[in-house]
Protein backbone atom coordinates (compact mmCIF):
# COMPACT_ATOMS: atom_id res chain seq x y z
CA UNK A 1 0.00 0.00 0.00
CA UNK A 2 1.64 3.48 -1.21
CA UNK A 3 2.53 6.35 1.87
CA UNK A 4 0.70 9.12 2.00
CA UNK A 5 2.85 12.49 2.55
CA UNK A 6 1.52 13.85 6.16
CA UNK A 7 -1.09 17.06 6.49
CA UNK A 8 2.40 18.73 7.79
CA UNK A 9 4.67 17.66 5.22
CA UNK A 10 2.52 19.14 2.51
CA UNK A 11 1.91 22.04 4.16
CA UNK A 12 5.77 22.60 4.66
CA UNK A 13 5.87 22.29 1.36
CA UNK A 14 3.75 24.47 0.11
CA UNK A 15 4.92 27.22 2.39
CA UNK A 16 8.40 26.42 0.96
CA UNK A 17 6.65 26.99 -2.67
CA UNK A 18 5.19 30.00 -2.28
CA UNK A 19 8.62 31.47 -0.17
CA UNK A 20 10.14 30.56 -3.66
CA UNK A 21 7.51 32.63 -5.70
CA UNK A 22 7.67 35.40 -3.21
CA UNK A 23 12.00 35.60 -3.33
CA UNK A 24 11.52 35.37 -6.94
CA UNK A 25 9.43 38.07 -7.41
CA UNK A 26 11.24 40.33 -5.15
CA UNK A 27 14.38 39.70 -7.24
CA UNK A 28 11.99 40.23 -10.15
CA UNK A 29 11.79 43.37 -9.03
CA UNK A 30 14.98 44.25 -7.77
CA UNK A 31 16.40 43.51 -11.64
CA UNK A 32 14.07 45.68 -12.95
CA UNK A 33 13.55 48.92 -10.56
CA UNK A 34 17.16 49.04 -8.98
CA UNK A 35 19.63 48.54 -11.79
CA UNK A 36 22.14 49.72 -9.65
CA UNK A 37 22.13 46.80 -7.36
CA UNK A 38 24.72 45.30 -9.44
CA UNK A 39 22.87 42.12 -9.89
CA UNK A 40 22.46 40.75 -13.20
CA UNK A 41 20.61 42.54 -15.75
CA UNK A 42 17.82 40.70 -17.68
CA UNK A 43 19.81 40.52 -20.72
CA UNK A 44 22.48 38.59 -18.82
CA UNK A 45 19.50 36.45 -17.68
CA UNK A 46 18.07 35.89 -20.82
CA UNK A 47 21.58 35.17 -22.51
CA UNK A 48 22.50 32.77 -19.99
CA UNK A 49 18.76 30.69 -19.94
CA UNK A 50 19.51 30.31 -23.63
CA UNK A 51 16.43 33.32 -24.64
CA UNK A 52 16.62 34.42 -27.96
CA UNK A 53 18.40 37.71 -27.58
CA UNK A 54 20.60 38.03 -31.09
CA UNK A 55 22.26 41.23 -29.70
CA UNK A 56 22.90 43.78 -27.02
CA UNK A 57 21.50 46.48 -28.02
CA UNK A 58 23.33 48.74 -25.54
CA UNK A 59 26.40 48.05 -27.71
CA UNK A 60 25.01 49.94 -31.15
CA UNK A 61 23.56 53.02 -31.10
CA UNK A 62 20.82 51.68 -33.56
CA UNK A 63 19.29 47.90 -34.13
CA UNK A 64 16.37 46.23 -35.50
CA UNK A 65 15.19 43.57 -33.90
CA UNK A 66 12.12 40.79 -35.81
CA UNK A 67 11.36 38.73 -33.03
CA UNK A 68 10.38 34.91 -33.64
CA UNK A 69 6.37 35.09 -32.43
CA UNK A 70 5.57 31.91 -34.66
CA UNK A 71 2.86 32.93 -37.17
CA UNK A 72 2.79 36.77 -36.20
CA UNK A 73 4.47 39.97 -36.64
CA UNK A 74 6.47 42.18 -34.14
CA UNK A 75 9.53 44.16 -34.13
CA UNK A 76 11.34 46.34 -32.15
CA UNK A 77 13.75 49.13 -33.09
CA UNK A 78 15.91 51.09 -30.75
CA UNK A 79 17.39 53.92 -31.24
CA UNK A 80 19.59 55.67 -28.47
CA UNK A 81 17.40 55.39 -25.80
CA UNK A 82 13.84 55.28 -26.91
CA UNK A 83 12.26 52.07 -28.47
CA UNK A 84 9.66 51.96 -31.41
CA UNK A 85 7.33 48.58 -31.12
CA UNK A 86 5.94 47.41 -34.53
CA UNK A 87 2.70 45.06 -34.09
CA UNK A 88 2.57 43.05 -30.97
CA UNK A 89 1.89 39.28 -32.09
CA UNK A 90 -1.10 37.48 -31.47
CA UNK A 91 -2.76 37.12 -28.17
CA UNK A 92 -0.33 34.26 -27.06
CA UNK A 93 2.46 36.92 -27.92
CA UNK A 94 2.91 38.74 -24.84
CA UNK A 95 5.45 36.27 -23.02
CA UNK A 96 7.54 36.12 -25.69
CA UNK A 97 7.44 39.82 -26.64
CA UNK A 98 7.98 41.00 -22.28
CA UNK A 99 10.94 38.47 -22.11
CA UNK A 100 12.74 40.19 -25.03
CA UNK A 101 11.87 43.58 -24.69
CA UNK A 102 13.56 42.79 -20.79
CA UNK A 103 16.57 41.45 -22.31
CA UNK A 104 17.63 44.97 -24.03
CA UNK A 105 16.22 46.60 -21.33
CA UNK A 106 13.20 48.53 -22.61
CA UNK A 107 11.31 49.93 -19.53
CA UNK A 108 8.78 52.62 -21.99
CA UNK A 109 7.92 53.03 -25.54
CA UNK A 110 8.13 56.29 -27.72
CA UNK A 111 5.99 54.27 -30.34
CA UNK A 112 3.51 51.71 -30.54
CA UNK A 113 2.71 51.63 -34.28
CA UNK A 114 -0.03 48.47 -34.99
CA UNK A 115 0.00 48.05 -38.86
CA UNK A 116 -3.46 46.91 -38.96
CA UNK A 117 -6.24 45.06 -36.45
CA UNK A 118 -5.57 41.46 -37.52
CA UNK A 119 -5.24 39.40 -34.28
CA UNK A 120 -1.95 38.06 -35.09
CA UNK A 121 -0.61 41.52 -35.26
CA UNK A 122 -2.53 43.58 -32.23
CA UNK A 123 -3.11 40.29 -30.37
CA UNK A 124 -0.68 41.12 -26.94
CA UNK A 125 -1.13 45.15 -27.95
CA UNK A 126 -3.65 45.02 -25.19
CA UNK A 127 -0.58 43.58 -22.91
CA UNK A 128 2.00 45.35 -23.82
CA UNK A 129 0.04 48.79 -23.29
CA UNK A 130 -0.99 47.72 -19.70
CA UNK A 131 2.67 46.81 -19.12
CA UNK A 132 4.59 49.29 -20.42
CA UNK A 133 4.42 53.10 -20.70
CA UNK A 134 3.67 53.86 -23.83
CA UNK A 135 4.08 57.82 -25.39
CA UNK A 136 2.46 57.43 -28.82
CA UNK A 137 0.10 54.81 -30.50
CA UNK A 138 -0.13 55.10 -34.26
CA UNK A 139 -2.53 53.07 -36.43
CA UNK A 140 -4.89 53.47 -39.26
CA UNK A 141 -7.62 55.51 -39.73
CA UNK A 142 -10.76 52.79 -39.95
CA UNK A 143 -14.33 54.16 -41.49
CA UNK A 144 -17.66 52.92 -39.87
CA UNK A 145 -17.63 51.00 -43.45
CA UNK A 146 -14.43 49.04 -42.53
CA UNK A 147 -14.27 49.51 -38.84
CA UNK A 148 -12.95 45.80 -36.90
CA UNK A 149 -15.62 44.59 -34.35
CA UNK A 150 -13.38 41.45 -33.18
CA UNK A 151 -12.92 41.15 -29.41
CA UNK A 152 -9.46 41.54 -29.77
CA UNK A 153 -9.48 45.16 -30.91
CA UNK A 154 -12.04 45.93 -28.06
CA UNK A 155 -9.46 44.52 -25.66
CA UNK A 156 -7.17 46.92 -27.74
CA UNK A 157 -9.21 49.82 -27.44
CA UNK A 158 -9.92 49.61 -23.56
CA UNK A 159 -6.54 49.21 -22.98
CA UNK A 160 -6.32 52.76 -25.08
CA UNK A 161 -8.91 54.14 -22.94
CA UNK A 162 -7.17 53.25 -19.95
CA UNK A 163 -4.01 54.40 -20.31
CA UNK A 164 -2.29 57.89 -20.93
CA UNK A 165 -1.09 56.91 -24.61
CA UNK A 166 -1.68 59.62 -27.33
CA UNK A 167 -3.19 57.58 -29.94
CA UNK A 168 -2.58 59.24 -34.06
CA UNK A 169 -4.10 57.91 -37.13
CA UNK A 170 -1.54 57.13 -40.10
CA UNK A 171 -1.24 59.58 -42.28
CA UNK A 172 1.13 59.39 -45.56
CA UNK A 173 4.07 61.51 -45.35
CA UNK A 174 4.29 62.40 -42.02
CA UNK A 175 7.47 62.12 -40.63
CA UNK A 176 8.51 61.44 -36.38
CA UNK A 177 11.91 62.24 -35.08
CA UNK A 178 13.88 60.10 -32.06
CA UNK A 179 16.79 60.28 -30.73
CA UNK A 180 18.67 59.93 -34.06
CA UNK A 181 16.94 58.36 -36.63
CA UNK A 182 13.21 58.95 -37.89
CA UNK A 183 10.92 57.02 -39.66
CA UNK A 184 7.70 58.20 -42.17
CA UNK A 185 4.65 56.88 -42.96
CA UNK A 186 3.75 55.53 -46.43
CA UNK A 187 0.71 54.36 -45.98
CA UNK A 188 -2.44 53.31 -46.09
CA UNK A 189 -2.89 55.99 -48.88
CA UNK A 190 -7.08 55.61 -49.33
CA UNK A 191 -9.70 54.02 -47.36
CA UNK A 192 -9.62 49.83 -48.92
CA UNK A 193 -11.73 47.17 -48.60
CA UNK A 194 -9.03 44.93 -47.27
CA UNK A 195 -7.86 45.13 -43.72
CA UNK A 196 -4.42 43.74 -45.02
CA UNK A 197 -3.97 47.12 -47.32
CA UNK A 198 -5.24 49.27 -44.50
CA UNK A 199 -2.01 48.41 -43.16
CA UNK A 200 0.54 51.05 -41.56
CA UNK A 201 3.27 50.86 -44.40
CA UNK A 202 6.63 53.19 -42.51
CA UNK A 203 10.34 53.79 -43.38
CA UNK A 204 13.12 54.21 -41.12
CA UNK A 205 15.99 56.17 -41.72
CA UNK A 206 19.27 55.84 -39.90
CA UNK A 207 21.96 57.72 -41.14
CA UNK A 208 22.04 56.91 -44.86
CA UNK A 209 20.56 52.87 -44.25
CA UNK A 210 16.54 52.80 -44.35
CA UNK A 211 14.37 49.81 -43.35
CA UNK A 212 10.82 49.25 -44.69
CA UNK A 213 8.43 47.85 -42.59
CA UNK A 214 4.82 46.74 -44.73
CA UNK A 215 2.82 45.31 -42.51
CA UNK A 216 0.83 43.29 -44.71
CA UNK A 217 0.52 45.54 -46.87
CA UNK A 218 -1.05 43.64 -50.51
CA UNK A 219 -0.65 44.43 -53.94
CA UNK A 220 -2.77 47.83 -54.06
CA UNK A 221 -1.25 49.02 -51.50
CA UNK A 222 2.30 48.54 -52.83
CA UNK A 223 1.14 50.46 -56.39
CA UNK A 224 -0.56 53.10 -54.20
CA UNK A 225 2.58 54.13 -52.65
CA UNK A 226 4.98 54.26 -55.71
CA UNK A 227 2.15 55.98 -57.61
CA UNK A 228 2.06 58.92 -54.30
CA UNK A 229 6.01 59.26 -55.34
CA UNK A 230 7.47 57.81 -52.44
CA UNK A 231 10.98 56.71 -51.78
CA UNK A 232 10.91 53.54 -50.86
CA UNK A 233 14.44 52.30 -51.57
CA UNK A 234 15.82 50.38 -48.32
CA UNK A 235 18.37 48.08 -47.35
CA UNK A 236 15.90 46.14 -45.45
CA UNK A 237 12.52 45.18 -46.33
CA UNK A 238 9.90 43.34 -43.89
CA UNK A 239 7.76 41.67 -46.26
CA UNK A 240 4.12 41.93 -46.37
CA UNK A 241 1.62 39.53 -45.28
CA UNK A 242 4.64 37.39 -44.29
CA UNK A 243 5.76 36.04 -47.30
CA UNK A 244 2.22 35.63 -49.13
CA UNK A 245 2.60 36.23 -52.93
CA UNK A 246 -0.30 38.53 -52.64
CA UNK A 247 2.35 40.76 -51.71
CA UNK A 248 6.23 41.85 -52.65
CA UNK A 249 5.42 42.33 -56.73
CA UNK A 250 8.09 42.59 -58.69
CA UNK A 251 8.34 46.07 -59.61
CA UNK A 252 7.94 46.74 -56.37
CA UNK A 253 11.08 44.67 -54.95
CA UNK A 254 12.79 46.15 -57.67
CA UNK A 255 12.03 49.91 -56.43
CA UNK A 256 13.06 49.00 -52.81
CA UNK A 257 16.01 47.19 -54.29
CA UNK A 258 17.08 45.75 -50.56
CA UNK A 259 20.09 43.90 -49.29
CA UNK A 260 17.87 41.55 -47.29
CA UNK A 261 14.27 40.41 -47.05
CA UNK A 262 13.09 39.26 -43.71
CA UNK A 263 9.94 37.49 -43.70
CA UNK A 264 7.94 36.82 -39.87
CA UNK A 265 6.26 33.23 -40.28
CA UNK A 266 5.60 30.27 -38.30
CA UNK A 267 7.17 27.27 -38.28
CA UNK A 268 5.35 24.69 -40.68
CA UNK A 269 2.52 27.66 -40.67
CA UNK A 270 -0.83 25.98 -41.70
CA UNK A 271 -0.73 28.88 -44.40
CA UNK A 272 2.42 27.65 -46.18
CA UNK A 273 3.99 30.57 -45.80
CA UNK A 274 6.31 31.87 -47.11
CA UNK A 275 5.29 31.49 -50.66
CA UNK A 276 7.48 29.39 -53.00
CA UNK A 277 6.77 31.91 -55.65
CA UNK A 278 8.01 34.71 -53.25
CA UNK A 279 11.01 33.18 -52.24
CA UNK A 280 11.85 32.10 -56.03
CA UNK A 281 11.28 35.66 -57.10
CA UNK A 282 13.52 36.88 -54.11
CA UNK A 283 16.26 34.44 -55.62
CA UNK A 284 16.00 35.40 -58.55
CA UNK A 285 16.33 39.10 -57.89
CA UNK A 286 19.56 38.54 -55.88
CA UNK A 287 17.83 39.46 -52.56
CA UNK A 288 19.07 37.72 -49.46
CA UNK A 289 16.27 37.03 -46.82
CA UNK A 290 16.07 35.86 -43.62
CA UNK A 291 12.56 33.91 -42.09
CA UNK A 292 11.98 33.88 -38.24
CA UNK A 293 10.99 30.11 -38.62
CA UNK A 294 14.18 28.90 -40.06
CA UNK A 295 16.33 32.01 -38.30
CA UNK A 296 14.65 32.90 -34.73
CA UNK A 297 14.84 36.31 -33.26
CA UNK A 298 16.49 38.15 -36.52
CA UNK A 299 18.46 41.51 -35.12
CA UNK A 300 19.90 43.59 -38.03
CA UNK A 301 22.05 46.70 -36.38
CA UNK A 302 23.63 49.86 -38.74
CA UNK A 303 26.41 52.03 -37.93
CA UNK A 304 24.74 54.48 -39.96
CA UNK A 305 26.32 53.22 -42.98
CA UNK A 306 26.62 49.91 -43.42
CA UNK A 307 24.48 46.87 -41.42
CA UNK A 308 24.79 43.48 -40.12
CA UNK A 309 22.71 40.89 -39.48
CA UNK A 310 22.30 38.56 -36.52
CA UNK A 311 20.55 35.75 -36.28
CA UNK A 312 19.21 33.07 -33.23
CA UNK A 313 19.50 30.11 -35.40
């Protein structure tokens, strides 16, 4: 007959359990309120559990970062010290998305920009908003024609109602400053049908490299902005839609004439994305890319002239 632990035994164990939780917490907080402790930063954490921080950002004065949210989008660029957040995953997101933006350190945001109200790109928004200061929250303008009604962009938009976040609709051409690099809108240039060309379509500039983040940005969307007369050549280019062929034509690729394509996908993605027709056309346009299910975490810094690429995997 099996031995039962005692009513004591169990109980001294469960007081030892939730001592555990409570030390952990306090050191939780500790790491993050009192740097100056001189106990291990969470980038020394995350390195050493085996997280998948690419870079320290502390040592470049400008990075990129894609991070690997499976079949999702979000990115992160720093610049000196204020932090731009692209998108913010789908609603199982968040984890992944606090544990890196703790690795380089981000405690606020200058910008949340959230291309467009697909789940799996405002899924955590709701999270992240709640969790971290955020300044400024840019995203399209929707019309009571095209407006979402999904419960994730109500969770979105109490979040926005809670906190202290100035909220500005995308408009083409305008152009935000930060502490050394900027970045400009593109689009969306009209009011569409499609969510996916509703999608916040922005440029960053760095000293003379530029990085083009679509969103998922289609087709019409692409046309729309070379026909507006924008400059859209980068040395980086986050694909749209994540590798769909509905997106990346081939006039287009050939305006933004990148170095490197990086496309945000899922591992074996019930979509089948990337496209084979995309990644074909990239080859045969001499365009190196990188894909967050084959690559991780992708961080791409610039020394305002030339950049490099880091990878997880």
């Amino acid at each position: 007959m099996a031995k039962h632990a005692s009513p004591n035994k169990k109980r001294k164990f469960r007081l030892l359990q939730i001592a555990a939780l409570v030390c952990v917490g306090v050191l939780a907080l500790l790491i993050t309120y009192f740097p100056k402790l001189g106990l291990p930063s969470w980038s020394d954490i995350f390195r050493l559990s085996g997280g998948n921080q690419t870079v320290n950002a502390a040592e470049y004065p400008f990075s990129v970062h894609f991070i690997d949210v499976g079949q999702a989008d979000s990115a992160l660029i720093l610049c000196g010290d204020e932090a731009v957040l692209i998108d913010a995953g789908d609603v199982d997101s968040y984890a992944a998305i606090d544990a890196y933006l703790k690795a380089q350190n981000v405690m606020q945001l200058k910008y949340l920009i959230l291309t467009h109200a697909h789940a799996d790109h405002i899924g955590s928004a709701d999270d992240v908003i709640k969790n971290y200061p955020t300044e400024n929250v840019i995203m399209p303008r929707y019309s009571t024609e095209n407006m979402p009604t999904s419960k994730v962009y109500e969770d979105l938009l109490y979040a926005l109602a809670d906190s202290s976040a100035k909220v500005i609709a995308a408009k083409p051409g305008n152009t935000y400053n930060l502490s050394g690099c900027s970045f400009s809108i593109y689009a969306p240039n009209k009011e569409y049908k499609e969510m996916n060309d509703s999608s916040v379509v922005i440029r960053v500039t760095y000293g003379e490299t530029h990085f083009l983040f679509q969103g998922d940005a289609e087709k019409l969307s692409e046309n729309d902005i070379i026909k507006n007369g924008f400059d859209v050549q980068a040395d980086v280019i986050k694909l749209g839609h994540h590798g769909s062929k509905t997106s990346s034509a081939e006039n287009y690729l050939r305006s933004v004439s990148p170095k490197l394509a990086v496309i945000s996908c899922g591992e074996d993605n019930s979509y089948n994305l990337p496209s084979e027709s995309i990644l074909q056309r990239l080859s045969a346009m001499g365009i190196a890319y990188r894909r967050t299910d084959r690559n991780g975490t992708i961080a791409i810094t610039s020394d305002g002239t030339e950049i490099a690429v880091h990878t997880e995997k």
